[in-house]
Structures are given as C-alpha cells and as structure tokens.
Protein backbone atom coordinates (compact mmCIF):
# COMPACT_ATOMS: atom_id res chain seq x y z
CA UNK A 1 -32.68 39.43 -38.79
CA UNK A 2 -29.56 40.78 -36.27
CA UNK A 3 -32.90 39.26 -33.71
CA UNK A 4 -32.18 36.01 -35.38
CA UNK A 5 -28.89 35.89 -35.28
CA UNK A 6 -28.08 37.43 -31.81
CA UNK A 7 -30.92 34.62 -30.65
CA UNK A 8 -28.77 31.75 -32.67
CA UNK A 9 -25.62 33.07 -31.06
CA UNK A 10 -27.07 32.85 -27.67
CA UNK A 11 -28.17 29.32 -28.38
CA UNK A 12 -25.13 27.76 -29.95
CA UNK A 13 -23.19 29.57 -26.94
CA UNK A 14 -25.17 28.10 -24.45
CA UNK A 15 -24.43 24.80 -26.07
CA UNK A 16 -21.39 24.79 -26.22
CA UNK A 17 -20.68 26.29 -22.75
CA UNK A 18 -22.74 22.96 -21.85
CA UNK A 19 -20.91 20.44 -23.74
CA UNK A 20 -17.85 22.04 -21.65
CA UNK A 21 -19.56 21.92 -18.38
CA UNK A 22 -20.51 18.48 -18.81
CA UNK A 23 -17.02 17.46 -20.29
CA UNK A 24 -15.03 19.13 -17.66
CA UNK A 25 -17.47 17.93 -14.71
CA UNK A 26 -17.92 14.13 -16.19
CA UNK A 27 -16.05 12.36 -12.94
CA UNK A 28 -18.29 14.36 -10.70
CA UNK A 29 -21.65 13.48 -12.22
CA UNK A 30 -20.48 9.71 -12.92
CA UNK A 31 -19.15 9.51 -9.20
CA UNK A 32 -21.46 11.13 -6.34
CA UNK A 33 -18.92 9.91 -3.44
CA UNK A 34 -19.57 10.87 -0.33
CA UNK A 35 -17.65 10.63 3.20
CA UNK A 36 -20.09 10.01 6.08
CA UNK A 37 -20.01 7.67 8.90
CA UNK A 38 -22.48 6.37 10.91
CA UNK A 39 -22.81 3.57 13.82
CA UNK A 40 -23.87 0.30 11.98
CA UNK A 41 -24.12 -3.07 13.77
CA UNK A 42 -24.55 -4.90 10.17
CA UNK A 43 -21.19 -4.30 8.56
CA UNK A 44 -17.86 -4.03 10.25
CA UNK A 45 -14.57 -2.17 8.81
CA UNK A 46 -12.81 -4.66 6.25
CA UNK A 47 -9.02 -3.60 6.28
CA UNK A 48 -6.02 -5.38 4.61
CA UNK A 49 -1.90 -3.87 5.83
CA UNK A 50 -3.66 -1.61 7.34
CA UNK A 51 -5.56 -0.02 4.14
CA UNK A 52 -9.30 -0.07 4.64
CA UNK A 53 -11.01 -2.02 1.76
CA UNK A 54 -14.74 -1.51 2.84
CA UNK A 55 -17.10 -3.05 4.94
CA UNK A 56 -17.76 -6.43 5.30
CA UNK A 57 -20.38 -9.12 7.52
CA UNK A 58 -17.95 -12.40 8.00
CA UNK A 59 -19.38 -15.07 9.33
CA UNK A 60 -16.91 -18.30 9.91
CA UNK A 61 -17.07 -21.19 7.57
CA UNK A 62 -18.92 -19.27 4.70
CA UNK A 63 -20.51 -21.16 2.04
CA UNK A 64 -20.28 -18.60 -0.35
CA UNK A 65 -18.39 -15.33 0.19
CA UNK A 66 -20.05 -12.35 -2.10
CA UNK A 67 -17.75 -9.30 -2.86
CA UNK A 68 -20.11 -6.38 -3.82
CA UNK A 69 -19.17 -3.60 -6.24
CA UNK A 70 -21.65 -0.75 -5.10
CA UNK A 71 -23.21 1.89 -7.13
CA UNK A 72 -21.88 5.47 -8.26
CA UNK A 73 -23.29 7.14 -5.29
CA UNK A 74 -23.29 6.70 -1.62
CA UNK A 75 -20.43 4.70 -0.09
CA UNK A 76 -19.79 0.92 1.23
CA UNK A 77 -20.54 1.24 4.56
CA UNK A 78 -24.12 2.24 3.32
CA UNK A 79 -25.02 -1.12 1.76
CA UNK A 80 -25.97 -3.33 4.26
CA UNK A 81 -29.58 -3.40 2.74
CA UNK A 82 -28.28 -6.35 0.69
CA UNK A 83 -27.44 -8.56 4.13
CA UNK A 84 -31.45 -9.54 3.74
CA UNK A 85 -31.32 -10.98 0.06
CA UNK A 86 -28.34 -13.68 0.97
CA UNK A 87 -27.92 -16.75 3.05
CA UNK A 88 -27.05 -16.03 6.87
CA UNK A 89 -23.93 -18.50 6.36
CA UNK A 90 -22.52 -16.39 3.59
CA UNK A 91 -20.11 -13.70 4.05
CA UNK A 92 -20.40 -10.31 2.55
CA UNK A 93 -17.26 -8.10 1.53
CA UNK A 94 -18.24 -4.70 0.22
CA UNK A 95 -15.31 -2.93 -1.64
CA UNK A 96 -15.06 1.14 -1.29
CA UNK A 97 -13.89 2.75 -3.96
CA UNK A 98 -11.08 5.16 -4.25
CA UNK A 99 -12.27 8.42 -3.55
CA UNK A 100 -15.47 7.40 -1.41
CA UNK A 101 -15.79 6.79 2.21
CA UNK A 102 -12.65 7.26 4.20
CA UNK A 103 -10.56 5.30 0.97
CA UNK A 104 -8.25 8.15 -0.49
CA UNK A 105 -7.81 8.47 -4.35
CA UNK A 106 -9.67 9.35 -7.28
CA UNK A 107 -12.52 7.73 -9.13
CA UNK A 108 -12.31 6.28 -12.51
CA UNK A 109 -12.77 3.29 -14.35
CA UNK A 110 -9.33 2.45 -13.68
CA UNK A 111 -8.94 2.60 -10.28
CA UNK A 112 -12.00 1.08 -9.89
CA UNK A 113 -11.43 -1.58 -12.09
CA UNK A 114 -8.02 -1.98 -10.29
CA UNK A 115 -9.24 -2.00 -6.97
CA UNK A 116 -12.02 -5.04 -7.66
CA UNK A 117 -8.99 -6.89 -8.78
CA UNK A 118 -6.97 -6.40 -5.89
CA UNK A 119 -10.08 -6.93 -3.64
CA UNK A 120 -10.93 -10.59 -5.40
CA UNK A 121 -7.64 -11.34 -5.51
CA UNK A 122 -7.28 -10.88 -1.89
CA UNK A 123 -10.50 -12.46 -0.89
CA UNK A 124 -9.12 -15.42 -2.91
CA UNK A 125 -6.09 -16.01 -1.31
CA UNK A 126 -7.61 -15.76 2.03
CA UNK A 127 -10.24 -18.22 1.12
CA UNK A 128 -8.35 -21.10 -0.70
CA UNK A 129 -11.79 -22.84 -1.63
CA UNK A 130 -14.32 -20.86 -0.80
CA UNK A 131 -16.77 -20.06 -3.63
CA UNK A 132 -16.66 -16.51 -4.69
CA UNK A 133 -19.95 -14.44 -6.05
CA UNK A 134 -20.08 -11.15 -7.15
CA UNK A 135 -22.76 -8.47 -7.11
CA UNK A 136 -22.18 -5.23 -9.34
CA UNK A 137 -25.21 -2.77 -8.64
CA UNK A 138 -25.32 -0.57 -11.25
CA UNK A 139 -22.20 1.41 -12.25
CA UNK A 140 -20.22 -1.47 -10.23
CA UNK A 141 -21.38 -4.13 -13.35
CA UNK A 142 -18.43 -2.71 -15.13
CA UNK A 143 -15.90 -3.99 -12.69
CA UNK A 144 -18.06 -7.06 -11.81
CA UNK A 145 -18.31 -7.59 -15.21
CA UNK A 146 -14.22 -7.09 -16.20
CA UNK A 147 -13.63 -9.56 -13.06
CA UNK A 148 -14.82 -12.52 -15.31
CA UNK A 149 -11.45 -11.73 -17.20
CA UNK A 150 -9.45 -12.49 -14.27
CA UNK A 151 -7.28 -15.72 -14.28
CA UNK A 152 -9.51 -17.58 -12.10
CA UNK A 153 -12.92 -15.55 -12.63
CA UNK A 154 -15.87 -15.82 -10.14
CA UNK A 155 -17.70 -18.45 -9.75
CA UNK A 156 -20.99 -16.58 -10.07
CA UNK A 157 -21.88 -12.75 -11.38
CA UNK A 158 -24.95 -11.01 -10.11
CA UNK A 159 -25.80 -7.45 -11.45
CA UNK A 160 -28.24 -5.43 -9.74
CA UNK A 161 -29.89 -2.47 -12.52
CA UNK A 162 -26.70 -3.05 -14.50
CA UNK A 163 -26.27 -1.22 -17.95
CA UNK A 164 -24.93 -2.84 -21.38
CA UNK A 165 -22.54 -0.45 -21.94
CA UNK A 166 -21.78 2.90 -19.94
CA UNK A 167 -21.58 4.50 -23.19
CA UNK A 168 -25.11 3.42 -24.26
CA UNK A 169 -26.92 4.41 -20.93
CA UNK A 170 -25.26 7.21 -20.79
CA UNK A 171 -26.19 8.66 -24.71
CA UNK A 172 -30.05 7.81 -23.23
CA UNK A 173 -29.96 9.83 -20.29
CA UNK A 174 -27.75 12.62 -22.12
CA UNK A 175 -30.02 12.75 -25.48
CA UNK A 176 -29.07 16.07 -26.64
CA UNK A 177 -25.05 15.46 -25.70
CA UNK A 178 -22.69 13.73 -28.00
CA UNK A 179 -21.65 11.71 -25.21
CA UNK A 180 -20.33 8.92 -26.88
CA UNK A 181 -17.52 11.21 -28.20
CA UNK A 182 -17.26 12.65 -24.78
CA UNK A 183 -16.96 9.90 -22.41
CA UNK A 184 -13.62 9.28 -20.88
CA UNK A 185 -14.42 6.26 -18.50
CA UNK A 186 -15.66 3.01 -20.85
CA UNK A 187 -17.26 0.11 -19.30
CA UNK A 188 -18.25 -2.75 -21.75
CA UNK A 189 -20.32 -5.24 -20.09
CA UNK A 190 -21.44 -7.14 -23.02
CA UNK A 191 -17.51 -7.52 -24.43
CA UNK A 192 -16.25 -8.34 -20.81
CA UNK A 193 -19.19 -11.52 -20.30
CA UNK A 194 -18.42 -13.08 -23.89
CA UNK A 195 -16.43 -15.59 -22.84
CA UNK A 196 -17.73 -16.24 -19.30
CA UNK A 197 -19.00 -19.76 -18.56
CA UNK A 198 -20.25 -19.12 -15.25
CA UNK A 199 -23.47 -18.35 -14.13
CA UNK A 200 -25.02 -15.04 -14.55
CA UNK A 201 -28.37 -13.32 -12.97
CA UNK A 202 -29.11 -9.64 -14.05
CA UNK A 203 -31.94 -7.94 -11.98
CA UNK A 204 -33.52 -5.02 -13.26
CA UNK A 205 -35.98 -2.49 -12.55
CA UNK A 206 -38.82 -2.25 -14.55
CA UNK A 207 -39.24 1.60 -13.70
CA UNK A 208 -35.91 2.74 -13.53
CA UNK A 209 -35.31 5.98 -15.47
CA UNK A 210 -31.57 5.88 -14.37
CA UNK A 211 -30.69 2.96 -15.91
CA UNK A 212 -34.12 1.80 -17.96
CA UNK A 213 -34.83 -1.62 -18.00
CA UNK A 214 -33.91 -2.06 -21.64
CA UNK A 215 -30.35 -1.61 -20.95
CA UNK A 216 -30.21 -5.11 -18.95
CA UNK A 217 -32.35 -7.16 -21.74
CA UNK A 218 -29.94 -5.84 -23.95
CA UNK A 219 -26.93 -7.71 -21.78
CA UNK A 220 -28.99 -10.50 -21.20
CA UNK A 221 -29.78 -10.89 -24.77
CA UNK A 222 -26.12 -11.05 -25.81
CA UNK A 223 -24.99 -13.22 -23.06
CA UNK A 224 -27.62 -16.40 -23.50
CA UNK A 225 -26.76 -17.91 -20.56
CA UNK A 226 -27.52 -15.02 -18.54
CA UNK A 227 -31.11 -14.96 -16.04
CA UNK A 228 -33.11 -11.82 -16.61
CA UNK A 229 -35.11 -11.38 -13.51
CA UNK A 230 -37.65 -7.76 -13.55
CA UNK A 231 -38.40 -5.72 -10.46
CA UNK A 232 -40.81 -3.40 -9.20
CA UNK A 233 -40.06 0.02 -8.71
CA UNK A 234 -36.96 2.19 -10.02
CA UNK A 235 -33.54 2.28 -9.29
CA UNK A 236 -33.08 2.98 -5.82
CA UNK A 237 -36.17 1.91 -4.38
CA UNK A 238 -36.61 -1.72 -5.88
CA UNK A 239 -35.23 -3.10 -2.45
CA UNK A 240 -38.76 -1.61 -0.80
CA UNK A 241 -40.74 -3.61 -3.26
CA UNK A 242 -39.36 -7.15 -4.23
CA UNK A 243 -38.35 -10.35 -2.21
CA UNK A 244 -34.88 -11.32 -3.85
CA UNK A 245 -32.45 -14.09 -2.36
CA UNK A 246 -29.24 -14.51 -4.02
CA UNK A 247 -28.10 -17.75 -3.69
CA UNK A 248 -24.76 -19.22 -5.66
C-alpha cells in the first residue's frame, strides 16, 4: 500500500509540476519568434518614423493591397511563399510582431492585436482608396479576425489554417491540461466575424494536426457567409501541395 501511495504521489507531483511548466512557459510555446536574417529579393524592409513594421512587395498603383498577419512561429521576412498565390499588381505588407524579427517587445494578444491596428490603420491612410485584404495564417486569424471591428474594417478577410477559438484548439492539442482555465491570451474568431459583412475565405488543411481541420468548419459554420475551401497536406506544408490564388 505505502507502493501505492508513494506511486500516486509521484504521479499527482508530476502533474502538477506540469500544469506549472506549461502555465509559466505559455508565451513561449504560443510564440516560437525567432531573429534571423537572410538576403531576400521578394520582400523589402517596410518601416514607418523610422520603426520597422515588416516586410513588404509594393508594387505602384496596387489593385488590392493585402496586409498579412503571419503565424506563431518564424518571422515576416520569412513569408514571401505567399507572393505566388496573389495578383502581380497587388501589394503585399507583412506585419512583424513585437518580439519577432528585429521588432522589439513582447508577444501577446495585445500587442499583437495592437500592432495589426496600427499597421491597417497606417496602410489606410497611405492608401486613401485602395482596397484593403487581409490574410491571418493561423495564430494571426485572431488579429485578422478583431480587425473586422475596426471603424472602417477590411474589405476582405482571408484565413489560412485559422482556429475558432484559441481556447478550443488549444484544449485539443493539450487534452490532458485544463487549458481553458489556464490560458492567458484569448482570441475569439467566431465573436469577432459576427457582425462582419464582408467577404470571408477560410482555407484549411485537411491533415493538419496543429490546427485540425475541424476547427475552421467550425468558424465557417457560424459565420454563413464565410467560403470553406480544404487543402492537401498539414499545416506547414499545404503551400507544396495546392494551387491557391487569392484574389479580392
């Protein structure tokens, strides 16, 4: 029996020594910033009073510029895989987020959420007219998604292997966690698209064990307007395997 109970003590210490590891280490796992440069030829530095907002391909007289809001991992400059899925006489303006690339700060759903504000915003004013798209690829369809509560909201949303809610993709990839209760950063895609009247396409990967593919039905299920479209392959490698255009 003391077997038992030195065996159940073990257990319920190792739990809880992981709840705490996962608690105290949440920004870390939910943000895998990095800082590397490399030459690119694609995308060029996109700067505003001197603060560097990302990377960007402008081309003059766009017909649509596209602000992307890139995935937890990697950086901007990194992105330029998307330059083949939309129109050569479009401009693209990918935003870095605090914290990755050579943009100082922190992570969180704040400052992200804060800085895709002051990005559109920007891009707006600079481009009195110009249609505005955005793309939010997987952890950036939170602050794609909050965007359509902005004043004058974009005039289309694309998410690339988005999620419903962080919370809910999260508890699925967490199973034995009570994440829900643990979670500090909340995106709400679903909440932030309910009163959006523009268009909407959600791609998703049909083998993604990330971010499965049920999370996006889910979205596109509670916003009717919204255009499922499924992928092969998972969710960093759907690029090898699928023709997309994005078009406004």
């Amino acid at each position: 029996m003391k077997i038992l109970y030195a065996l159940l003590a073990l257990v319920v210490f190792a739990y809880g020594f992981l709840l705490l590891d996962v608690y105290f280490r949440q920004s870390t796992i939910l943000y895998a910033a990095t800082a590397e440069t490399r030459p690119t030829t694609t995308l060029r530095s996109w700067t505003s009073g001197g603060q560097t907002l990302g990377y960007a391909r402008e081309v003059r007289s766009p017909r649509t510029l596209w602000l992307m809001l890139h995935g937890n991992a990697g950086q901007a400059e990194h992105r330029d895989y998307i330059l083949p899925l939309l129109d050569a006489t479009d401009s693209l303006y990918v935003l870095e987020y605090p914290g990755f690339g050579l943009r100082p700060g922190k992570p969180s759903r704040e400052s992200l959420n804060a800085a895709a504000l002051e990005a559109y915003r920007h891009l707006r004013t600079q481009n009195p007219g110009t249609p505005i798209a955005v793309i939010g690829e997987s952890i950036g369809s939170g602050p794609a998604c909050e965007l359509a509560l902005a004043s004058v909201p974009p005039d289309k949303i694309v998410l690339l292997t988005p999620f419903d809610t962080l919370a809910n993709a999260a508890a699925a990839r967490f199973r034995l966690l009570p994440i829900r209760l643990m979670l500090r950063d909340r995106w709400d895609n679903i909440a932030a698209l309910r009163d959006y009247r523009g268009p909407v396409e959600i791609y998703a990967a049909l083998e993604d064990d990330i971010i499965p593919f049920s999370h996006a039905q889910a979205l596109a299920t509670a916003h009717p307007g919204a255009v499922l479209h499924s992928l092969l392959g998972g969710h960093n490698n759907w690029p090898r395997h699928n023709t997309v255009r994005l078009t406004r």
